[in-house]
Protein backbone atom coordinates (compact mmCIF):
# COMPACT_ATOMS: atom_id res chain seq x y z
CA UNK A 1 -112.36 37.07 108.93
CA UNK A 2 -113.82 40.07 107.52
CA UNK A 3 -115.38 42.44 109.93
CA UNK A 4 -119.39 42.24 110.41
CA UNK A 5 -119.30 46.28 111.66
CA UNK A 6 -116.84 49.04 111.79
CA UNK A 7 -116.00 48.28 115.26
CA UNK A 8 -114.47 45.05 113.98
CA UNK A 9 -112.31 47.08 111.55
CA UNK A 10 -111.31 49.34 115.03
CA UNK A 11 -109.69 46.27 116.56
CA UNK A 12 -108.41 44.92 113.29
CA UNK A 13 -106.53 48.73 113.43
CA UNK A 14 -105.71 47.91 116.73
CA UNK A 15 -103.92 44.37 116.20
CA UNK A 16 -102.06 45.80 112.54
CA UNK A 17 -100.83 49.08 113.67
CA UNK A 18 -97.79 50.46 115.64
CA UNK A 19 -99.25 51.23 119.11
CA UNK A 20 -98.10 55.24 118.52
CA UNK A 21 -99.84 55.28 115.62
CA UNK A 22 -103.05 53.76 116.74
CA UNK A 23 -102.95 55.82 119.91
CA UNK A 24 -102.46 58.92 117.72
CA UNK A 25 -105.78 58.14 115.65
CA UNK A 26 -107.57 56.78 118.62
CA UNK A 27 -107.18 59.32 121.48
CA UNK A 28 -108.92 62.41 122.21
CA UNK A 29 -107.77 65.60 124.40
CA UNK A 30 -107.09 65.85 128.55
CA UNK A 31 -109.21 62.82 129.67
CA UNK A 32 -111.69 62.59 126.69
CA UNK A 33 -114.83 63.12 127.95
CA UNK A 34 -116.11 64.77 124.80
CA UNK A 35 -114.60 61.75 122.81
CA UNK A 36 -117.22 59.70 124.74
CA UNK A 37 -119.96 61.92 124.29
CA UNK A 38 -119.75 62.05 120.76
CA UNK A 39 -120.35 58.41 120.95
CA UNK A 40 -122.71 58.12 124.00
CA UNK A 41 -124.93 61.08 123.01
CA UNK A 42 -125.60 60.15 119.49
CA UNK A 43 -126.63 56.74 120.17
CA UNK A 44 -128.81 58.11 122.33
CA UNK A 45 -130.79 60.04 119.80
CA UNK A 46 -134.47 58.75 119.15
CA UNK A 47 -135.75 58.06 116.30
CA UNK A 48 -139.31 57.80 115.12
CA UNK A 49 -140.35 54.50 113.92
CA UNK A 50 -143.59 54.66 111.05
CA UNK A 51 -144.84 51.50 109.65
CA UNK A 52 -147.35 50.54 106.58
CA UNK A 53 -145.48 52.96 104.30
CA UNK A 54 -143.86 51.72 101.07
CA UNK A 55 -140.20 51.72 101.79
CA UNK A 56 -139.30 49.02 99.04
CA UNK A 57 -137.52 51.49 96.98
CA UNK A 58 -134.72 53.69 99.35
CA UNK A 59 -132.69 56.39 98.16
CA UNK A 60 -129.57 57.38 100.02
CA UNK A 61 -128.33 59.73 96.77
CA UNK A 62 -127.86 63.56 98.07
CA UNK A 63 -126.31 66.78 96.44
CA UNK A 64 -123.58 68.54 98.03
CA UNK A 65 -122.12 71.83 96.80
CA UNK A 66 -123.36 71.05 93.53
CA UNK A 67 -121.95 67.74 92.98
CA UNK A 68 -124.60 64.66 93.05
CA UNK A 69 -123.34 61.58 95.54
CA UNK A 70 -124.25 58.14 95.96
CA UNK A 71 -124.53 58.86 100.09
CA UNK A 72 -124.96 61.25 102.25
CA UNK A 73 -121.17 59.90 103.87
CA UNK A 74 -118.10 61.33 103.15
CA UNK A 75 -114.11 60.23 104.15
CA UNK A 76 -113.54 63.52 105.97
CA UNK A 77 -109.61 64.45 106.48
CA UNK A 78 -107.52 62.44 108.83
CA UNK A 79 -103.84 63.57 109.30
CA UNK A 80 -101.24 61.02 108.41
CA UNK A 81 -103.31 58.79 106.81
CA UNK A 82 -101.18 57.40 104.71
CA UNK A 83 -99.22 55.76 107.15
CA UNK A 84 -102.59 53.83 108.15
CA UNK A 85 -102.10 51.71 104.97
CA UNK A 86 -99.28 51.60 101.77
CA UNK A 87 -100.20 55.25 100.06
CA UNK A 88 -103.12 55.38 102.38
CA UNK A 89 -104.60 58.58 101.10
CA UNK A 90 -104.52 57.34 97.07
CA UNK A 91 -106.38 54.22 98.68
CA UNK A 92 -108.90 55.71 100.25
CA UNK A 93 -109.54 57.78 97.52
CA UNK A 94 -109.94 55.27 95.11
CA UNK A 95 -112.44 53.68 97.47
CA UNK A 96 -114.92 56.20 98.36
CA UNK A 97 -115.04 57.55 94.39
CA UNK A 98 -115.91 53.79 93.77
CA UNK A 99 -118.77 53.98 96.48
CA UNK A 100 -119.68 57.23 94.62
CA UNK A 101 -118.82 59.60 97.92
CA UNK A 102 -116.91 62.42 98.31
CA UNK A 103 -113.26 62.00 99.75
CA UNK A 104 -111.18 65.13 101.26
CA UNK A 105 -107.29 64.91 101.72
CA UNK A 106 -105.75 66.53 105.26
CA UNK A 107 -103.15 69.44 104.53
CA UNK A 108 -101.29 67.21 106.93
CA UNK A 109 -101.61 63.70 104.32
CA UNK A 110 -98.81 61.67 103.65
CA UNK A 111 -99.44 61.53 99.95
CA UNK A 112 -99.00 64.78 98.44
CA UNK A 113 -102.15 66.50 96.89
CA UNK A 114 -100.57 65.95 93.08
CA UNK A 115 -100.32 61.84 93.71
CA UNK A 116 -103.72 62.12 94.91
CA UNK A 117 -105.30 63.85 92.02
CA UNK A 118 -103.68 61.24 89.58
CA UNK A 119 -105.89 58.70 90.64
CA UNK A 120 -108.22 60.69 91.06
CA UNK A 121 -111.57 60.34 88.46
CA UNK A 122 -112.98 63.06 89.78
CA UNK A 123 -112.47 66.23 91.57
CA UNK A 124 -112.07 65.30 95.67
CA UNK A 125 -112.21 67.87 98.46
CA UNK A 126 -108.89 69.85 100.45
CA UNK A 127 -109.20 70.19 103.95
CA UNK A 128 -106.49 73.85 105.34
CA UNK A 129 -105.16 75.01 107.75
CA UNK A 130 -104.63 78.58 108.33
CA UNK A 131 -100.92 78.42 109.14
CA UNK A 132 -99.21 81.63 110.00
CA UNK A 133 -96.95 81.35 106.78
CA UNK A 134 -99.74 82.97 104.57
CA UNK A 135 -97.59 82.51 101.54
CA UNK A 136 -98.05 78.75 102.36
CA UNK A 137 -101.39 78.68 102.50
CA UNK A 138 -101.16 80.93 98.89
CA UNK A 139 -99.71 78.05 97.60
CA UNK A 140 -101.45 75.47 99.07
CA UNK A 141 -104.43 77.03 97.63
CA UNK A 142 -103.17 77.32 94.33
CA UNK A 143 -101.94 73.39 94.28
CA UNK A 144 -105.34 72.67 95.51
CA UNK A 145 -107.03 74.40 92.42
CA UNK A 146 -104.43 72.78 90.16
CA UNK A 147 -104.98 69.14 91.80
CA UNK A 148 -108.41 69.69 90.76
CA UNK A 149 -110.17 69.77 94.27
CA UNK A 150 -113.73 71.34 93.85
CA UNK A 151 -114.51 71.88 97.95
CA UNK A 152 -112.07 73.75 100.81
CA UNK A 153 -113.08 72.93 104.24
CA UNK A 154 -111.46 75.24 106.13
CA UNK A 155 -110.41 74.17 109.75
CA UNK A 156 -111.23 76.85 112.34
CA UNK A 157 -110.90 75.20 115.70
CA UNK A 158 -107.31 74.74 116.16
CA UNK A 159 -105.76 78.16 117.19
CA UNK A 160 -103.66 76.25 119.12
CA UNK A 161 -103.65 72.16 119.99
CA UNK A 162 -105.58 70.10 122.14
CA UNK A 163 -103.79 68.70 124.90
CA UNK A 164 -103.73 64.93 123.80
CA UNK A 165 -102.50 62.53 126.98
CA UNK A 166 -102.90 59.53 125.78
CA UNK A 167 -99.86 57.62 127.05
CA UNK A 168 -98.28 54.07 126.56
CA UNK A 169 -95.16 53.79 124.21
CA UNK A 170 -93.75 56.13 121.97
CA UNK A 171 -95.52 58.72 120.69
CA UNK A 172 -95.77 60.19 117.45
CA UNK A 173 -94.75 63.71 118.04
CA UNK A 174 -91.32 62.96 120.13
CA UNK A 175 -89.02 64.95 119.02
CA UNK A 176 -85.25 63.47 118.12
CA UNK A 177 -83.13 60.09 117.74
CA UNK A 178 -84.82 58.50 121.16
CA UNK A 179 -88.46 59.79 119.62
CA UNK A 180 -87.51 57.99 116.21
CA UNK A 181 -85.79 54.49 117.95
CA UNK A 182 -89.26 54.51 120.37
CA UNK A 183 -91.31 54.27 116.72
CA UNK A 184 -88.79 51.80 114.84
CA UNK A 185 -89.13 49.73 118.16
CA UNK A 186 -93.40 49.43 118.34
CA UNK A 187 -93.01 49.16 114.27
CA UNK A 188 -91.04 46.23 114.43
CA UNK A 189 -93.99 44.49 117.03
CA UNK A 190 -96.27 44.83 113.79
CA UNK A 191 -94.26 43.38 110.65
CA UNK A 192 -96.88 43.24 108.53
CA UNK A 193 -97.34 47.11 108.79
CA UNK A 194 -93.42 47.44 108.43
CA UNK A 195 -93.27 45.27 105.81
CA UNK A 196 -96.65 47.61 104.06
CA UNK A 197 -95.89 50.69 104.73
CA UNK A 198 -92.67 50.85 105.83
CA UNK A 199 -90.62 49.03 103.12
CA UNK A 200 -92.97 48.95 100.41
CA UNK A 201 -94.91 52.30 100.99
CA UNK A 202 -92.30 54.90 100.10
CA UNK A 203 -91.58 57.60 98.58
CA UNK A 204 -91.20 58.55 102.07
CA UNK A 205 -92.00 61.74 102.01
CA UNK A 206 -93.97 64.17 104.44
CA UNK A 207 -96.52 64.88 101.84
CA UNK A 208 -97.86 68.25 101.32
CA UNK A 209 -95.46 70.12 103.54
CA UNK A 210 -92.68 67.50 102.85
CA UNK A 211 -90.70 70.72 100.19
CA UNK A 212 -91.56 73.35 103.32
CA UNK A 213 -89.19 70.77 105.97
CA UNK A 214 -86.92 69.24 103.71
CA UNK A 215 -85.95 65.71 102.63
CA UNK A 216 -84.59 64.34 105.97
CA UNK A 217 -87.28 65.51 108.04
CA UNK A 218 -88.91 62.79 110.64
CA UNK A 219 -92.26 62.46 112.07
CA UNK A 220 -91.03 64.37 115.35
CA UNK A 221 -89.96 67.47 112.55
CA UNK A 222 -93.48 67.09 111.18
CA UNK A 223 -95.04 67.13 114.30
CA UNK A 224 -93.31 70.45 115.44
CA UNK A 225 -93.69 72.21 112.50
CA UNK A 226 -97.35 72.13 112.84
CA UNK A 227 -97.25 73.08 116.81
CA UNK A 228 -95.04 75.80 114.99
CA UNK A 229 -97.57 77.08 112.45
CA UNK A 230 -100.97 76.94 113.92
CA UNK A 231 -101.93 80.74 114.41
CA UNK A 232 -103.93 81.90 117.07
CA UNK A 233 -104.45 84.87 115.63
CA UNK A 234 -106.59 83.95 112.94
CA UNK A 235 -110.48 85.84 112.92
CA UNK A 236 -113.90 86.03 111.01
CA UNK A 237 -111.87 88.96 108.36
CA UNK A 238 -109.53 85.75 107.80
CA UNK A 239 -112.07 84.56 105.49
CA UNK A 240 -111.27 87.29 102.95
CA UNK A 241 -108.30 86.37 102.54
CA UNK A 242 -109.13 82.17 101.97
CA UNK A 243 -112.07 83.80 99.49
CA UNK A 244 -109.35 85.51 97.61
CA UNK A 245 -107.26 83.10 96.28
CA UNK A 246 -110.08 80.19 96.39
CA UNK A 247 -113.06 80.49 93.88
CA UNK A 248 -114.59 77.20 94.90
CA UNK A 249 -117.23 76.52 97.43
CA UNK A 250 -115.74 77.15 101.39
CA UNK A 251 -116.90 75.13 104.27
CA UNK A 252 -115.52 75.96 107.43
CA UNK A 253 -115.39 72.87 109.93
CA UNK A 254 -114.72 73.30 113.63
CA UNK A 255 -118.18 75.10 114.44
CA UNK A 256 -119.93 74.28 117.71
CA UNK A 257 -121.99 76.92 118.45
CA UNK A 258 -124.84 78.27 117.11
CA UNK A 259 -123.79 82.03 117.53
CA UNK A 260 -120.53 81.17 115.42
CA UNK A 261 -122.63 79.56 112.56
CA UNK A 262 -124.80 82.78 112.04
CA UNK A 263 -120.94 84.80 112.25
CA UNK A 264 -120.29 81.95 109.52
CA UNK A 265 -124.00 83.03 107.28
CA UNK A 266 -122.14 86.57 107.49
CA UNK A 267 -119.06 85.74 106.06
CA UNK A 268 -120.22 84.26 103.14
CA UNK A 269 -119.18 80.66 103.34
CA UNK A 270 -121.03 77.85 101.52
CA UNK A 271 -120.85 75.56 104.66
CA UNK A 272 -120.02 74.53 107.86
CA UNK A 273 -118.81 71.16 109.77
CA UNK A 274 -120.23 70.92 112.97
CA UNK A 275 -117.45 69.01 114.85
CA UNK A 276 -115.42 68.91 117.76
CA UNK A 277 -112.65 67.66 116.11
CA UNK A 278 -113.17 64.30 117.36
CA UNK A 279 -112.61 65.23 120.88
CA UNK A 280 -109.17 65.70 120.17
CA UNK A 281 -109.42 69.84 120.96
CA UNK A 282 -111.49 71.39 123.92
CA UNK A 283 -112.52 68.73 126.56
CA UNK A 284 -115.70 69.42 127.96
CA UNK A 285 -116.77 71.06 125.03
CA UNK A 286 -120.68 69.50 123.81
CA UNK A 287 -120.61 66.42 121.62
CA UNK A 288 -121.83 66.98 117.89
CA UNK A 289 -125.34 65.86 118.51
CA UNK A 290 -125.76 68.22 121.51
CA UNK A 291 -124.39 71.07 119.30
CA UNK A 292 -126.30 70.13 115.95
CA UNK A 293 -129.69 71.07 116.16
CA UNK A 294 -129.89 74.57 117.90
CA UNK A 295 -127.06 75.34 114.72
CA UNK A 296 -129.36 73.70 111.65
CA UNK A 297 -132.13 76.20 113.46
CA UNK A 298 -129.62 78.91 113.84
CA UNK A 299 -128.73 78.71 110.17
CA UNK A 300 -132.29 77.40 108.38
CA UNK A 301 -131.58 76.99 104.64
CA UNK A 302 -129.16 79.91 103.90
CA UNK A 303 -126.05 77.21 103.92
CA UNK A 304 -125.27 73.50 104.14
CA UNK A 305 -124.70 71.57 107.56
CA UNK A 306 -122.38 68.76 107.53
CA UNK A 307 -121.44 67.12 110.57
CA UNK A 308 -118.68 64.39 111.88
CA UNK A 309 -118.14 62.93 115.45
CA UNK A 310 -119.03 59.45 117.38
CA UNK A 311 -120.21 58.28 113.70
CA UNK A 312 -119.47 54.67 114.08
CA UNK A 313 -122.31 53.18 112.08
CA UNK A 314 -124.48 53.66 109.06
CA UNK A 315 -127.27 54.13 111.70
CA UNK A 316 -125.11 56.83 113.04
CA UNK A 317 -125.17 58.75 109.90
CA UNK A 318 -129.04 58.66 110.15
CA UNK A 319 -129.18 59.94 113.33
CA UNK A 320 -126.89 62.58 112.28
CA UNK A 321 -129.30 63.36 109.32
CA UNK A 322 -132.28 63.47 111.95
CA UNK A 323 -130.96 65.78 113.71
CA UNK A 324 -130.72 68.16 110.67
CA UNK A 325 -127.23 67.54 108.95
CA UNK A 326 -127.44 67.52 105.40
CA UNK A 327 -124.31 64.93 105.23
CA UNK A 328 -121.79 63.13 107.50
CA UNK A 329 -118.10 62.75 107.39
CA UNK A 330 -116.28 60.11 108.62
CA UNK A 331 -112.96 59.92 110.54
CA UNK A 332 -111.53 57.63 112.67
CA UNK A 333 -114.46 55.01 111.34
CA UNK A 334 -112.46 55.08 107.88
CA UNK A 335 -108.86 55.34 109.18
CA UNK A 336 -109.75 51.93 111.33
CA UNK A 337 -110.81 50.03 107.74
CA UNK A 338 -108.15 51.73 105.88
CA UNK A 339 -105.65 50.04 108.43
CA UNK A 340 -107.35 46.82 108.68
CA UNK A 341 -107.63 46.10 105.16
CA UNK A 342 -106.51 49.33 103.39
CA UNK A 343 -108.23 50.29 100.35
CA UNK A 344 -110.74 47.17 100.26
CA UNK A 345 -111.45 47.48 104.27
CA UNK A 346 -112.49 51.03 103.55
CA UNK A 347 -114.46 49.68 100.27
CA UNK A 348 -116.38 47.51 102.73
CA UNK A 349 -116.81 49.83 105.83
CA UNK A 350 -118.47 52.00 103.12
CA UNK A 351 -121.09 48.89 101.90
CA UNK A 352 -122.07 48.14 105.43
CA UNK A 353 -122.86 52.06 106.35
CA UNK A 354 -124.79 52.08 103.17
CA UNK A 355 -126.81 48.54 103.89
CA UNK A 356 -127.22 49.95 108.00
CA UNK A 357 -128.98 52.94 106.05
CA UNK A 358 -131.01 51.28 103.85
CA UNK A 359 -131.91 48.88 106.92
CA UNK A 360 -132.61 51.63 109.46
CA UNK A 361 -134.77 54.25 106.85
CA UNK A 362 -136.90 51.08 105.94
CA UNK A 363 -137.19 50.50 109.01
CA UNK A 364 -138.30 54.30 110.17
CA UNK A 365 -140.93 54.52 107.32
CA UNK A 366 -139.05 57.12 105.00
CA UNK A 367 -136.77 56.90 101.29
CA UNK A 368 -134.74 59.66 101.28
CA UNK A 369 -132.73 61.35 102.97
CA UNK A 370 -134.22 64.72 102.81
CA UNK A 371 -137.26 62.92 104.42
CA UNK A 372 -134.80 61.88 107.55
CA UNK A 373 -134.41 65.50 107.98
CA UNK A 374 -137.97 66.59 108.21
CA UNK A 375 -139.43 63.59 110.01
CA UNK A 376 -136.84 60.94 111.42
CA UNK A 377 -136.13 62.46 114.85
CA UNK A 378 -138.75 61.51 117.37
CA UNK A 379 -140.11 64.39 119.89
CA UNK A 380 -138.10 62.99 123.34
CA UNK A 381 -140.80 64.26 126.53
């Protein structure tokens, strides 16, 4: 049956995938409290409801960074992606450029960024990290530019990782032969994943960092590597350096308070992702709609606000907008459809944001999306 709602494509992800694997795109940090909120606090945003306006003709189109899109929605970067589905990344990508939305690849895909770009028609975003091997991120950069990629988002809030304690089974970072048996173990509870991705899916590579750790490197190598190369010493003159060897528009994503998006104004960037990082980084740190509108004042017009967090719906991604983001990324919302029915599930998750749009802006007496921004929140007493 195909899902009515993206929460049916959550426990479609749930039934198809090894349970490490759906833990690791599920959970959030310590006991997840700002997971929740993301959720809890942006359903509870309020909306104004207008009637006896024309609202026959709807237009979700928006400009981002110069580029025109069909929605205001984006597939933001998930980590390991690929493993969600068979080449997970090149399916997702050919299903959001279908939709006519931007997709961005993780540093930390499982398809490398040159597979990407060759089914690519046309330029998709690149999501960094700021590793502490700077020549790395050189090249990174420079692969980026040759793949094509027109957008960097730049991921600032992981100096170091969340602590993430979601438990039962393996997990997905265990190191060594017992981490590796534990994950061949839950796979074989899910054949049709093993059969997908596992014996059909290869090359098996470890994607864009897959030359840095060598051919016989396992998930539990991958995993440490990037404990390994986060850098905590990374600060606001960092910037100069990404600005150096990127010409494109930069968007740095991890900002939660409004003080850092003015520091972000000063640097020069083009944007900024208000996020949390799903929960998955401080807990107890304010969900995304808590944190969005004091940073669209903070900032007025002199960048673009995207946001991303407890999005689980296309009336989500107009509360979002009502709150003052200029456009929403998705995460976990498109790693659950890529999973449950790889490229066509995300194909489809993408339709029914779109009609919940069109639905809820009818519905709230406005057409665009620029008029969600200026008018759709209601004034809570």
């Amino acid at each position: 049956m195909v899902p009515a709602s993206l929460e049916g494509y959550r426990e479609l992800a749930r039934r198809r995938l090894p349970r490490f694997l759906f833990n690791y795109i599920e959970g959030g940090s310590f006991a997840g409290a700002t997971l929740a909120r993301n959720v809890d606090d942006l359903r509870d945003v309020t909306l104004r409801q207008r009637v006896l306006r024309d609202v026959s003709s709807v237009d979700l189109s928006v400009r981002l960074f110069g580029e025109d899109f069909a929605l205001p929605v984006g597939l933001g970067p998930v980590g390991l992606a690929g493993m969600c589905a068979r080449r997970g990344e090149v399916q997702a990508l050919r299903a959001a450029q279908a939709a006519g939305v931007p997709f961005c690849l993780s540093t930390v895909s499982l398809c490398p960024l040159e597979e990407v770009a060759r089914a690519a028609g046309r330029p998709f975003w690149f999501q960094l990290y700021m590793a502490r091997d700077r020549a790395f991120v050189r090249d990174m950069l420079a692969r980026a530019d040759a793949a094509g990629c027109s957008v960097l988002l730049l991921t600032v809030d992981l100096a170091v990782p969340g602590v993430r304690n979601r438990t039962g089974g393996a997990s997905l970072g265990t190191p060594g032969i017992g981490g590796d048996l534990a994950r061949v173990a839950e796979a074989m509870l899910r054949p049709g994943w093993a059969v997908d991705v596992g014996l059909r899916g290869g090359p098996h590579g470890l994607g864009n960092i897959a030359s840095t750790l060598g051919p016989k490197a396992s998930l539990g190598d991958f995993m440490g590597w990037i404990r390994r190369n986060f850098d905590p010493a990374v600060t606001w003159s960092d910037i100069d350096f990404i600005r150096a060897h990127w010409k494109g528009p930069v968007v740095l994503k991890g900002i939660l308070d409004a003080d850092d998006a003015r520091e972000a104004v000063k640097a020069g960037v083009d944007g900024i992702v208000v996020s949390n990082h799903g929960g998955r980084q401080l807990d107890g740190a304010p969900s995304t709609a808590r944190a969005l509108p004091a940073i669209v004042e903070a900032v007025g017009s002199q960048i673009m606000v995207l946001a991303d967090g407890g999005v689980r719906s296309g009336l989500d991604v107009v509360r979002m907008l009502a709150l003052g983001a200029h456009g929403v990324l998705l995460g976990r919302a498109w790693a659950y459809a890529l999973a449950g029915d790889g490229g066509p599930g995300v194909a489809h998750a993408l339709s029914i944001i779109e009609n919940e749009m069109r639905t809820a802006m009818a519905l709230m007496g406005v057409t665009h999306v620029e008029q969600v921004r200026q008018e759709g929140r209601a004034v809570e007493s």
